[in-house]
Protein backbone atom coordinates (compact mmCIF):
# COMPACT_ATOMS: atom_id res chain seq x y z
CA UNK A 1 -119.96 -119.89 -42.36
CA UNK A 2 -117.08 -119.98 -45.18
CA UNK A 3 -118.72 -116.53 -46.35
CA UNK A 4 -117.67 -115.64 -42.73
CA UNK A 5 -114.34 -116.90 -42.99
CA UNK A 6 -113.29 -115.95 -46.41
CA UNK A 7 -114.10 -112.41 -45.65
CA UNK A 8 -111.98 -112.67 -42.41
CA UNK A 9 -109.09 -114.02 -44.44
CA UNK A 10 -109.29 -111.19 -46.94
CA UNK A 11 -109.42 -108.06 -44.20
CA UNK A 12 -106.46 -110.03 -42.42
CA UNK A 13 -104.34 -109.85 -45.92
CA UNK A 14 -105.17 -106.60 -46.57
CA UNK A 15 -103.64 -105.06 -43.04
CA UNK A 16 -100.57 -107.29 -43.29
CA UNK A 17 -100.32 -105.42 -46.74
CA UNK A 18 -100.40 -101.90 -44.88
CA UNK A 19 -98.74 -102.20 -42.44
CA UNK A 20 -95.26 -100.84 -42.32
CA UNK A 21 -92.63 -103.32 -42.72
CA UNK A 22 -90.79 -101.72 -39.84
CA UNK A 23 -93.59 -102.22 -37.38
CA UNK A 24 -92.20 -105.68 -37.21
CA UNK A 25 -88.52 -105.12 -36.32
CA UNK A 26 -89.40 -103.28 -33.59
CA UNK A 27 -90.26 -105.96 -30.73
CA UNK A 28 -86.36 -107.31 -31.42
CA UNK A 29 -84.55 -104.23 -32.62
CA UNK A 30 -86.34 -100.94 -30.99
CA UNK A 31 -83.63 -98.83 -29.99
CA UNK A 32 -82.97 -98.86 -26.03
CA UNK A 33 -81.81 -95.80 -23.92
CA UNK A 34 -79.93 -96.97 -21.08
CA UNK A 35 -78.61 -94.52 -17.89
CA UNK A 36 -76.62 -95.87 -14.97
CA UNK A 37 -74.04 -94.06 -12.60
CA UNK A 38 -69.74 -94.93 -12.52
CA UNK A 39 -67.88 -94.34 -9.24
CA UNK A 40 -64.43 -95.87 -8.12
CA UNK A 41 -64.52 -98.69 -6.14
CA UNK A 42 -61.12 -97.37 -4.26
CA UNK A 43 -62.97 -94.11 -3.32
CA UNK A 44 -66.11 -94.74 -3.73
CA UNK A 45 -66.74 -91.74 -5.41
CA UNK A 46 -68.77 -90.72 -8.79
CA UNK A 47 -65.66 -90.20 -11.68
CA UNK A 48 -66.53 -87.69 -14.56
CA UNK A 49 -65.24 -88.54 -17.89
CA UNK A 50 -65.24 -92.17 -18.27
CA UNK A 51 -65.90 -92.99 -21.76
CA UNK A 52 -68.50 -95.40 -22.21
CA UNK A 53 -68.87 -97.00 -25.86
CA UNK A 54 -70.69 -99.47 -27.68
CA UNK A 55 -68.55 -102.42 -28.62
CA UNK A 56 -68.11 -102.66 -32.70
CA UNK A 57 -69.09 -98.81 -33.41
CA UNK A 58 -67.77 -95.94 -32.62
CA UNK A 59 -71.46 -94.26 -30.96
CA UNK A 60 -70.69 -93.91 -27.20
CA UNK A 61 -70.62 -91.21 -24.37
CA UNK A 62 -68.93 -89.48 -21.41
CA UNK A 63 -70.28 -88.99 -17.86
CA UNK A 64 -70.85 -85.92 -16.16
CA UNK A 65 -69.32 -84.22 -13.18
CA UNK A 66 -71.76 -85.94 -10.79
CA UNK A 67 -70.28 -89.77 -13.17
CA UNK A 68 -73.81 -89.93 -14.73
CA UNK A 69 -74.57 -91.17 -18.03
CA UNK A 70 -77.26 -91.53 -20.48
CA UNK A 71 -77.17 -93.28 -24.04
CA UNK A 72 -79.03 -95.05 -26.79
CA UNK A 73 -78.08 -98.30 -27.60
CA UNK A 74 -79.75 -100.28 -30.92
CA UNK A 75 -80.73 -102.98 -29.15
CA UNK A 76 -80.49 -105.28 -26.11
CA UNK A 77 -77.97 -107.64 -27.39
CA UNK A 78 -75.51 -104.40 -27.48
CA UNK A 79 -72.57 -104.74 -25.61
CA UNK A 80 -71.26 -101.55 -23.69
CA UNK A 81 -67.64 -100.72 -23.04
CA UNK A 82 -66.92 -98.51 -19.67
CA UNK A 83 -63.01 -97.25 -19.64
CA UNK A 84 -60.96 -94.76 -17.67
CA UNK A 85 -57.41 -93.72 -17.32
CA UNK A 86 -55.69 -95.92 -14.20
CA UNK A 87 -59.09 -98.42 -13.77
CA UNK A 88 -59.52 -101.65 -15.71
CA UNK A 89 -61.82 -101.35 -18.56
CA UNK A 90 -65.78 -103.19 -17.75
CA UNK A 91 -67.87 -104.61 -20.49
CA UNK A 92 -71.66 -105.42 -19.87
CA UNK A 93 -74.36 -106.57 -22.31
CA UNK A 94 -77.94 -104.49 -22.11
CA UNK A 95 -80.18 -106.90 -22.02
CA UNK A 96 -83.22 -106.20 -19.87
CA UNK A 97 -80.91 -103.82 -17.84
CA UNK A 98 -81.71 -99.97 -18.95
CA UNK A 99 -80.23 -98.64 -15.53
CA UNK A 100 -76.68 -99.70 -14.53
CA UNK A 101 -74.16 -99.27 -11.87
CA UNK A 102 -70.98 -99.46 -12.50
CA UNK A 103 -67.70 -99.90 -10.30
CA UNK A 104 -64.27 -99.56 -11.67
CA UNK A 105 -61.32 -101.31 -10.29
CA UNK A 106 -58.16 -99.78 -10.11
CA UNK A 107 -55.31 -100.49 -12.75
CA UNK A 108 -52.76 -101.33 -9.49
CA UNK A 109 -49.95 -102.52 -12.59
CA UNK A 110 -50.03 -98.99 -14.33
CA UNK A 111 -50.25 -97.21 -11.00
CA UNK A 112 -47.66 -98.41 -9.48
CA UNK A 113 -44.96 -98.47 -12.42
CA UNK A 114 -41.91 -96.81 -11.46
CA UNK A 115 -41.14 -93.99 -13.86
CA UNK A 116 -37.64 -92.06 -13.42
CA UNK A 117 -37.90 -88.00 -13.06
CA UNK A 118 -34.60 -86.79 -13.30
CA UNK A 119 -33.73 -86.72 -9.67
CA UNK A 120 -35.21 -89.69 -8.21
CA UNK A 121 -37.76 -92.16 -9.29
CA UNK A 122 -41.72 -92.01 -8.92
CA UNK A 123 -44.74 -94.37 -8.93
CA UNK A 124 -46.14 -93.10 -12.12
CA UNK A 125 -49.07 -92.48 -10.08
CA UNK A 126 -47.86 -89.42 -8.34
CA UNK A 127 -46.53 -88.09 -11.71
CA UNK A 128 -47.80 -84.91 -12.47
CA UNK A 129 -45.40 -83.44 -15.44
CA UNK A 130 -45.01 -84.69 -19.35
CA UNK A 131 -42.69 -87.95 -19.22
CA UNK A 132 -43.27 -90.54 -21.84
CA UNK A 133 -41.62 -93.97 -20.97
CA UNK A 134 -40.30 -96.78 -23.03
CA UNK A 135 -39.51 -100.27 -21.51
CA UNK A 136 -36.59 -102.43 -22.58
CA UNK A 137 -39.39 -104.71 -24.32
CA UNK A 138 -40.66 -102.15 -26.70
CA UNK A 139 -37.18 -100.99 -27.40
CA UNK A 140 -36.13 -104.57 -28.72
CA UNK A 141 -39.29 -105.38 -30.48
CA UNK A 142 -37.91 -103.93 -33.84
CA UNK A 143 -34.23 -104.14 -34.55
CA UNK A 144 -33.03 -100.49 -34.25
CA UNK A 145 -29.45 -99.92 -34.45
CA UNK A 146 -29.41 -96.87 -32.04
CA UNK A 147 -30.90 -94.74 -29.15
CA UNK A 148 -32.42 -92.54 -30.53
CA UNK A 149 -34.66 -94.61 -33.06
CA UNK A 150 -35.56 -96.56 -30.45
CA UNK A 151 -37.66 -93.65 -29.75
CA UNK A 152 -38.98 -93.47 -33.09
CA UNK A 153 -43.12 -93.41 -32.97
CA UNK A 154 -43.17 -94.50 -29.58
CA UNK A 155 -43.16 -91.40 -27.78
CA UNK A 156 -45.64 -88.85 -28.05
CA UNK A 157 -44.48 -85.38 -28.88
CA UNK A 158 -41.23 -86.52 -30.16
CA UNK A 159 -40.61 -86.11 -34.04
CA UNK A 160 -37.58 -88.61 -35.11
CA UNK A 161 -36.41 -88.26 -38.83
CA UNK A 162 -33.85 -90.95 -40.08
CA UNK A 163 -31.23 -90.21 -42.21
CA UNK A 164 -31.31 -93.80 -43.65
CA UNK A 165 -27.59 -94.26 -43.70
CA UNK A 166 -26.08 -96.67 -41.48
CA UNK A 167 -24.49 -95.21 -38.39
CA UNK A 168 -26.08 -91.71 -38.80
CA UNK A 169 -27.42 -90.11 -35.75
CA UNK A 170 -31.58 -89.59 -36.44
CA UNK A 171 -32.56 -85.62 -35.66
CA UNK A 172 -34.53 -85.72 -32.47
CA UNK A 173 -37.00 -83.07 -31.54
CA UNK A 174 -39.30 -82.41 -28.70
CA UNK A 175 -42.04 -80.77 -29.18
CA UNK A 176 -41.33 -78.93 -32.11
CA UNK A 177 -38.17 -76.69 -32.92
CA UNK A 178 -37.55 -74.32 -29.93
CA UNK A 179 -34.83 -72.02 -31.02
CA UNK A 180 -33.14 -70.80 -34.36
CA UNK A 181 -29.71 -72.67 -32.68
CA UNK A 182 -29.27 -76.05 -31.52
CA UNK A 183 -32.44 -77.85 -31.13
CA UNK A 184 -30.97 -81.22 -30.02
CA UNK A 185 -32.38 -82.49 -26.76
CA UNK A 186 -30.34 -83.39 -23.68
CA UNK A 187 -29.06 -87.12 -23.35
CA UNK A 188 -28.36 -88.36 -19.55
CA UNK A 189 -27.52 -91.76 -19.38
CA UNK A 190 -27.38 -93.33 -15.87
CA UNK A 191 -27.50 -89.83 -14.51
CA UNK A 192 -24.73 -88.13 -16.74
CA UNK A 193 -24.92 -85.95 -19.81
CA UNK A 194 -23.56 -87.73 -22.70
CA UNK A 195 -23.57 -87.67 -26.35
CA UNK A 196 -22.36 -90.67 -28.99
CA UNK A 197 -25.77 -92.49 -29.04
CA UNK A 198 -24.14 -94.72 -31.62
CA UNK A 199 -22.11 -96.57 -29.27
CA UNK A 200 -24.57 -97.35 -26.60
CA UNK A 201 -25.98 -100.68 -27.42
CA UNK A 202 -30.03 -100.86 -27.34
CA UNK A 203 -30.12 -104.45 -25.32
CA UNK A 204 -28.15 -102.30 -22.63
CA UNK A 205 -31.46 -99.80 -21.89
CA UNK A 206 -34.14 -100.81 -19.19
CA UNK A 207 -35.92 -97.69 -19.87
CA UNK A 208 -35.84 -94.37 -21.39
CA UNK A 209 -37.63 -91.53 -20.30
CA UNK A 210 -38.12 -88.71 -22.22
CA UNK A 211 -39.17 -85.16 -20.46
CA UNK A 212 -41.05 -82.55 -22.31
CA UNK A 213 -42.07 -79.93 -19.95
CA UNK A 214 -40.57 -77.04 -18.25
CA UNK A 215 -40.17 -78.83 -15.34
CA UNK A 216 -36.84 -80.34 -16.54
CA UNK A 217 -35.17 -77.36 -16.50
CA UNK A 218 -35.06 -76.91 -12.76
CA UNK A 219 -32.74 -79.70 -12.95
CA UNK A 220 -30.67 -79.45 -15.79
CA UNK A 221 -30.66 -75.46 -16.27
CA UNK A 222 -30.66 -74.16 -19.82
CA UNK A 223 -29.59 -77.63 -21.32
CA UNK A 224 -33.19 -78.79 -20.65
CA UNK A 225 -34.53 -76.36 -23.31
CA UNK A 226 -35.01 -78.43 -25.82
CA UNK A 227 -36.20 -80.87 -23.46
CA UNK A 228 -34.29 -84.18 -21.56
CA UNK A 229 -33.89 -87.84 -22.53
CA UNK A 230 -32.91 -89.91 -19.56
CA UNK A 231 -31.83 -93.23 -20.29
CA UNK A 232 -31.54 -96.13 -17.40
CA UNK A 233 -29.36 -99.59 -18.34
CA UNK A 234 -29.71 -102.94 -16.94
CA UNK A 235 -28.57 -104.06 -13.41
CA UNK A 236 -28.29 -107.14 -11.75
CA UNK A 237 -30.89 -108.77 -9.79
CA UNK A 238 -30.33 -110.83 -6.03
CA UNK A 239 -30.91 -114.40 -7.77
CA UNK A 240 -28.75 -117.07 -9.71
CA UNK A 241 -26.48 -116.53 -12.31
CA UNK A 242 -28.95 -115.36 -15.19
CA UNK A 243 -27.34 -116.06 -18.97
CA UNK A 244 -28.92 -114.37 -21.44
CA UNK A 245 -28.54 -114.68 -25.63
CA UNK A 246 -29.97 -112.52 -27.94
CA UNK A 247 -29.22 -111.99 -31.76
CA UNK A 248 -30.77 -111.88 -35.11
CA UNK A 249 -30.02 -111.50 -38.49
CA UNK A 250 -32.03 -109.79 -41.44
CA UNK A 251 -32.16 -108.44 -44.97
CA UNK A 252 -32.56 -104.92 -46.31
CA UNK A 253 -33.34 -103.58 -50.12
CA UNK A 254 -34.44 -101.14 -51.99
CA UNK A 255 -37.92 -101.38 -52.09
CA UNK A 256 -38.50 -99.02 -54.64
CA UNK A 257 -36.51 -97.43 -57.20
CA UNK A 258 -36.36 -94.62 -60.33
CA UNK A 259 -37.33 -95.44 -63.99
CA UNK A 260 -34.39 -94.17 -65.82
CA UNK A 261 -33.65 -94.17 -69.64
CA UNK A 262 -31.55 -97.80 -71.11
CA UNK A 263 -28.97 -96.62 -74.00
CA UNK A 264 -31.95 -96.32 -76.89
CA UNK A 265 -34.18 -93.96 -74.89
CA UNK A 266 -31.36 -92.18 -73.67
CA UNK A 267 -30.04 -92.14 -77.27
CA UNK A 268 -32.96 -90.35 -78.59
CA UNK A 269 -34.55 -88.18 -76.11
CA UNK A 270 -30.50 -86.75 -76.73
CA UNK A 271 -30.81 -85.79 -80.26
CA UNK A 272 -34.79 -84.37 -79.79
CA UNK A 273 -33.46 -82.28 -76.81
CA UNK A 274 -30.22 -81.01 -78.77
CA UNK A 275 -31.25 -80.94 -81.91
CA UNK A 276 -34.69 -78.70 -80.47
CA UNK A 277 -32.23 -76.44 -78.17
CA UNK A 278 -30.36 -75.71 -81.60
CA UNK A 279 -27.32 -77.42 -80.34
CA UNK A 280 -25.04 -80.12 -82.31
CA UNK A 281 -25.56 -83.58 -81.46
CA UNK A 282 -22.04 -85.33 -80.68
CA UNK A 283 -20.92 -88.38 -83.00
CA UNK A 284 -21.15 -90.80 -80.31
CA UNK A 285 -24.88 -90.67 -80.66
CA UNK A 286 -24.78 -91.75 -84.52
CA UNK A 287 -21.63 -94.27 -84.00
CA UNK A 288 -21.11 -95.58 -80.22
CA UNK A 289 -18.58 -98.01 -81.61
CA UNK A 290 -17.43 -100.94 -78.48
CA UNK A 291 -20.19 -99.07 -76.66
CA UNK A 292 -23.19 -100.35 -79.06
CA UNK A 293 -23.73 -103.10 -76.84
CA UNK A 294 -23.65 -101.44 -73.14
CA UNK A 295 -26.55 -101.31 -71.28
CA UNK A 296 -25.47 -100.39 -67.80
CA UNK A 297 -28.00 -99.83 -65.05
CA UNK A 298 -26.24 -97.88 -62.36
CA UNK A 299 -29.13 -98.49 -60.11
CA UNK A 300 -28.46 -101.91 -60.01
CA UNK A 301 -25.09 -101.68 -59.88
CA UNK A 302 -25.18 -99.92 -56.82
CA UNK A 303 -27.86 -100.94 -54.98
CA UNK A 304 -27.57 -104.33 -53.02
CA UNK A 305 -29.45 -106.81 -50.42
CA UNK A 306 -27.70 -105.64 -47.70
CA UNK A 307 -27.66 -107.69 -44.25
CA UNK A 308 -28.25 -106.43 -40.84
CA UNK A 309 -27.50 -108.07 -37.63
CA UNK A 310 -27.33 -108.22 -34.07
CA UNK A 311 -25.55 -110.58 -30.99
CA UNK A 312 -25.79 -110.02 -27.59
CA UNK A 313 -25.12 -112.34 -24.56
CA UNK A 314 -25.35 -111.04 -20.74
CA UNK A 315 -24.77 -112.68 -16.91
CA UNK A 316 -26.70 -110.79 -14.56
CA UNK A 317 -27.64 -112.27 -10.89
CA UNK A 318 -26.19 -111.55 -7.54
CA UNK A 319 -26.59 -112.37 -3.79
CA UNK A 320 -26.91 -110.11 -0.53
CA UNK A 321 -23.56 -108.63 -1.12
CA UNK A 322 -23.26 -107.88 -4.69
CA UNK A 323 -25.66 -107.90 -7.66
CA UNK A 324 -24.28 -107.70 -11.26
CA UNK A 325 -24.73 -106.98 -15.37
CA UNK A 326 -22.37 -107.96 -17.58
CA UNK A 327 -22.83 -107.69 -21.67
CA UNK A 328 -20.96 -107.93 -24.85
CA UNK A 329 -22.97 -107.17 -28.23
CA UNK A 330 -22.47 -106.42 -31.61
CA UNK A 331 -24.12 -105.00 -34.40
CA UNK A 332 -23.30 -104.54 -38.05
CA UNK A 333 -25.45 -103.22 -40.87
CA UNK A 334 -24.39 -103.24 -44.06
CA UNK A 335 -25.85 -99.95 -46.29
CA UNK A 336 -28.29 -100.90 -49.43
CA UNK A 337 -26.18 -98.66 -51.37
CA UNK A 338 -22.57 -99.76 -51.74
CA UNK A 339 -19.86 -98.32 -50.05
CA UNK A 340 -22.50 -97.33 -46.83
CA UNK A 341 -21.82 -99.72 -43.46
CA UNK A 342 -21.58 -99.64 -39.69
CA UNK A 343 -20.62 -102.06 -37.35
CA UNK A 344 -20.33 -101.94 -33.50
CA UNK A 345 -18.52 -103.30 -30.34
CA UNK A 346 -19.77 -103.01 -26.80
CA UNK A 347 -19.09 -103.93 -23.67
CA UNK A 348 -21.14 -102.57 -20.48
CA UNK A 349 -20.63 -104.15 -16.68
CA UNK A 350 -22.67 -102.77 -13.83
CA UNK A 351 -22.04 -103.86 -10.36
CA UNK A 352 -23.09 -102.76 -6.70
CA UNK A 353 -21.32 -104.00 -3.75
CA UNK A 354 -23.25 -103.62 -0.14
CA UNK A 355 -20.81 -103.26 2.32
CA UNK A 356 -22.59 -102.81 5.37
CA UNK A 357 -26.25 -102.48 6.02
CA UNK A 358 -25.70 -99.04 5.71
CA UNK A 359 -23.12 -98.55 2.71
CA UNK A 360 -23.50 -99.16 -0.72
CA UNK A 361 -20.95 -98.62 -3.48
CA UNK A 362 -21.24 -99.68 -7.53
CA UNK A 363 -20.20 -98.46 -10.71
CA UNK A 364 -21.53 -98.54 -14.28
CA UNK A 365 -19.05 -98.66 -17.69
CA UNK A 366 -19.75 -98.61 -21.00
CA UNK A 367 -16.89 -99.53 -23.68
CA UNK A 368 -17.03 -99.43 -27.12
CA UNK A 369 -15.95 -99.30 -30.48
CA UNK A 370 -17.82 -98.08 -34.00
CA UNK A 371 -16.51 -98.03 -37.48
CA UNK A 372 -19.11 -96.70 -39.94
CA UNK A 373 -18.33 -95.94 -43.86
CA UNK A 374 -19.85 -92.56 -44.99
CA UNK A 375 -20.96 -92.19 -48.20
CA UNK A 376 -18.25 -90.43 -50.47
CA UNK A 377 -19.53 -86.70 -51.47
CA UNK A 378 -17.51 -85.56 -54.07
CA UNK A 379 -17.90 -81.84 -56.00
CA UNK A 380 -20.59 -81.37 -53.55
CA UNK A 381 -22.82 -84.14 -55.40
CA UNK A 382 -24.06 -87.26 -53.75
CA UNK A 383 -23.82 -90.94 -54.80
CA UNK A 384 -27.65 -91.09 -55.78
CA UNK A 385 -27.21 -87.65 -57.91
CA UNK A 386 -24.17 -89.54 -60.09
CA UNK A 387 -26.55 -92.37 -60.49
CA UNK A 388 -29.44 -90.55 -62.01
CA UNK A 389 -27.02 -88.55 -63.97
CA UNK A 390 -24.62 -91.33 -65.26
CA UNK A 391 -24.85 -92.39 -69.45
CA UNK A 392 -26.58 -95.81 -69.87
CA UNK A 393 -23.98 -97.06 -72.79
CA UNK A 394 -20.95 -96.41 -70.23
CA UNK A 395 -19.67 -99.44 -68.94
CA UNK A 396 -18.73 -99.40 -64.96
CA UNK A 397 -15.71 -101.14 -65.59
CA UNK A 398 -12.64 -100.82 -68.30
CA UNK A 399 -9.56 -102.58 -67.82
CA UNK A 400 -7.51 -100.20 -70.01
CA UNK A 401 -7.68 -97.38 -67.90
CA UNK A 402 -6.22 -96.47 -64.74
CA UNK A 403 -7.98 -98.19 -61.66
CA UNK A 404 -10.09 -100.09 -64.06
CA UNK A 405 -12.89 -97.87 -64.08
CA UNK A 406 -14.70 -96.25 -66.96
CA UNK A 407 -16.63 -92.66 -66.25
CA UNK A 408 -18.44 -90.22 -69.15
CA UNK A 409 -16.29 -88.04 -71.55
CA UNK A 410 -16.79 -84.50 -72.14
CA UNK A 411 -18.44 -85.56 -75.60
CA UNK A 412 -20.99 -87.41 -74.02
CA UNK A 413 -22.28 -84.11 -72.68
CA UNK A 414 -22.34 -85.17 -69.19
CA UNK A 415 -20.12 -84.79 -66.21
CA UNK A 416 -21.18 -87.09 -63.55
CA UNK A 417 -18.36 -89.51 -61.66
CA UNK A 418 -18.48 -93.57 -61.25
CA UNK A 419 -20.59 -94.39 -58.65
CA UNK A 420 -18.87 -97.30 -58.00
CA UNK A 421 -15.84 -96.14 -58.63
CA UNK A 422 -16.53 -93.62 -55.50
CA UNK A 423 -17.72 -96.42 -53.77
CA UNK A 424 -14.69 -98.64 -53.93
CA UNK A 425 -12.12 -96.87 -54.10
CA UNK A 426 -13.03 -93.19 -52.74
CA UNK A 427 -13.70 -94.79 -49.00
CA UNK A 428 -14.43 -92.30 -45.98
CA UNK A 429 -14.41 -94.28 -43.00
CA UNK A 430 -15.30 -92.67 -39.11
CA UNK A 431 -13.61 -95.15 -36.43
CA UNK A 432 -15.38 -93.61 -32.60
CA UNK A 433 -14.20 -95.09 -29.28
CA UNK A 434 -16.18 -94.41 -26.29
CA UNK A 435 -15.52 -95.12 -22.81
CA UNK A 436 -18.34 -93.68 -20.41
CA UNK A 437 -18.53 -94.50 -16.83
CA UNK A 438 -19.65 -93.26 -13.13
CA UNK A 439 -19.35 -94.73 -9.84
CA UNK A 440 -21.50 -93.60 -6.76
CA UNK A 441 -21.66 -94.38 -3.24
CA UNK A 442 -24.47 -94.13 -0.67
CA UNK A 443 -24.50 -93.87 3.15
CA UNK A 444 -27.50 -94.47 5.40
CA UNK A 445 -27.35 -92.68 9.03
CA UNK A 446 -29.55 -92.95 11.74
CA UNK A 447 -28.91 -90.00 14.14
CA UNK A 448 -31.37 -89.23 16.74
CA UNK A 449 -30.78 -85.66 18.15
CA UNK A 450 -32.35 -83.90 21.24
């Protein structure tokens, strides 16, 4: 009997030993194809395209024209993900289910968002040509001094580049550069062509709308080339008085800056280039004299923690006869370079009186006042070219000399100009007043003729 057994025990080891190890992963983890069907639950028919994707990977499918599907998932505690443009997005788990039937809902808050088209406004439902939409949320949810950099990564097919100094427009372009002329695109705000984006303040905007297609032009005419940026501002809402306070204040550096030469490197790499190029090496080199202990480091010197703010308070509210928006803001930003800043005043009030149940009058205005300081260019050179090319062992300052400043000899070899000098005393400052408004009217008749 334990001859029996023994002998059992031994064939039983032996097949454990051969068989493959994978043999026994494959009750829990054999892969699983699952098939199943999507329609729309508001027309009950099949959609084609919907994207269906196993959560955590990137493995995943698309229906057919007839909204059929078929897929392998790893195993039955795989979760799948079924999504489609306008319909909530539907997760299910595999389990024991290799055939499902899916029904997407439709996305009624997308749908029926109200997007504005240039001459009217449309449920962005019915919207058939290439508008991208901003919301006065994303605009304020990174402080952006101006229009146009509100736009800045949040639009598709619109390429912003930032000129970095304070108060400088951004160049905006649509789709690409369109014409060896002006590519600029065309601003209408609250229905009339404008420029000065620098004086429209950014907690003013409800939306912005930006159209890309050729469909533009048939309102705008040739203007609408480079394609149309419409921009909508706050009004007032039937309600009580609605106070509103928004502001913030930050910091800005340079986060990164060059690795020039201090007075010894300079000092040397000097004589090896001169003395290689076969050219004399001036005295000041071998005897610096009340320079032998400068060390200046123009990058420091002109480079600052510069602050940036914003302050904004509103009323809005109104009541069957009149709604209302009234605002004040401003915004200063001081440059990380000296002698850079901007700083802004605005003041925007948008009303609407009803008269009668069939007349409606209103009015927008926008007020305001900017005073940005533009970086000095003198010779043609810029402040960050002096910089690099400024002498280590001259100081920035010397009292003996007129204005106080101290700038490179001819014997130093060099010819750059005091940075700070230029920034102090060189100023170039742009003062810009705008005053934009419009006022409309609108009459309802009901005529019935025979």
């Amino acid at each position: 009997m334990w001859s029996k057994s023994r002998n059992l025990l031994c064939f039983l080891a032996l097949w454990l030993t051969l068989i493959p190890k994978d043999t026994w992963a494959q009750g829990s983890n054999q892969a699983i194809e699952v098939s199943g069907t999507i329609q729309a639950s508001d027309t009950g028919e099949s959609l084609p395209g919907v994207n269906i994707l196993i959560k955590g990977t990137t493995t995943g499918t698309a229906t057919d024209l007839d909204g059929n599907f078929t897929l392998r998932v790893p195993s039955p505690d795989a979760v799948l993900i079924f999504s489609f443009i306008g319909y909530n997005q539907v997760e299910r788990r595999v389990g024991n289910t290799t055939s499902f039937n899916i029904t997407l809902e439709p996305d009624q808050d997308s749908l029926s968002e109200v997007v504005v088209v240039g001459y009217g406004t449309q449920a962005r439902a019915t919207v058939t040509s290439a508008i991208s939409s901003i919301s006065s949320e994303t605009i304020r949810e990174l402080p952006v001094p101006n229009l146009a950099s509100a736009i800045q990564g949040r639009a598709p097919g619109v390429n912003v580049t930032n000129a970095g100094a304070p108060g400088t427009n951004p160049v905006v372009r649509i789709r690409g550069i369109g014409t060896v002329g002006n590519n600029d695109p065309l601003y209408v705000i609250d229905g009339v062509p404008a420029g000065g984006l620098n004086q429209i303040n950014t907690a003013d905007i409800e939306s912005i709308e930006v159209l890309k297609d050729a469909s533009a032009a048939a309102i705008y005419g040739s203007r609408a080339a480079n394609g149309v940026i419409l921009v909508t501002t706050k009004k007032g809402q039937v309600g009580k008085p609605v106070v509103t306070v928004d502001s913030y204040v930050g910091t800005q550096s340079a986060w990164r800056q060059l690795d020039l030469l201090n007075t010894q490197q300079y000092l040397d790499f000097g004589r090896d280039l001169l003395t290689n190029g076969g050219e004399p090496v001036p005295q000041r080199f071998d005897n610096l004299g009340d320079l032998a202990n400068v060390n200046t480091d123009w990058q420091g010197e002109m480079f600052r923690p510069a602050t940036i703010q914003d302050h904004n308070v509103g009323i809005s509210g109104g009541n069957e006869s009149v709604i209302y928006n009234v605002s004040v803001g401003y915004f200063g930003q001081e440059g990380i370079m000296r002698g850079t800043d901007f700083e802004r005043f605005s003041f925007r009030s948008n009303t609407e009186f009803k008269i009668s149940d069939r007349v409606k009058v209103g009015q927008t205005l926008t007020i305001a006042y900017s005073n940005r300081n533009v970086e000095p260019f003198t010779g043609g050179r810029t402040q960050l070219e002096h910089m690099v090319k400024s002498v280590p062992y001259i100081p920035v300052r010397d009292e003996s000399r007129l204005g106080g400043f101290r700038s490179p000899d001819r014997v130093d070899g060099s010819d750059p100009e005091n940075p700070v000098l230029n920034a102090e005393l060189r100023t170039n400052r742009q003062q810009e007043y705008k005053i934009l408004g419009t006022a409309y009217g609108s009459a309802t008749f009901d005529w019935t003729l025979s």
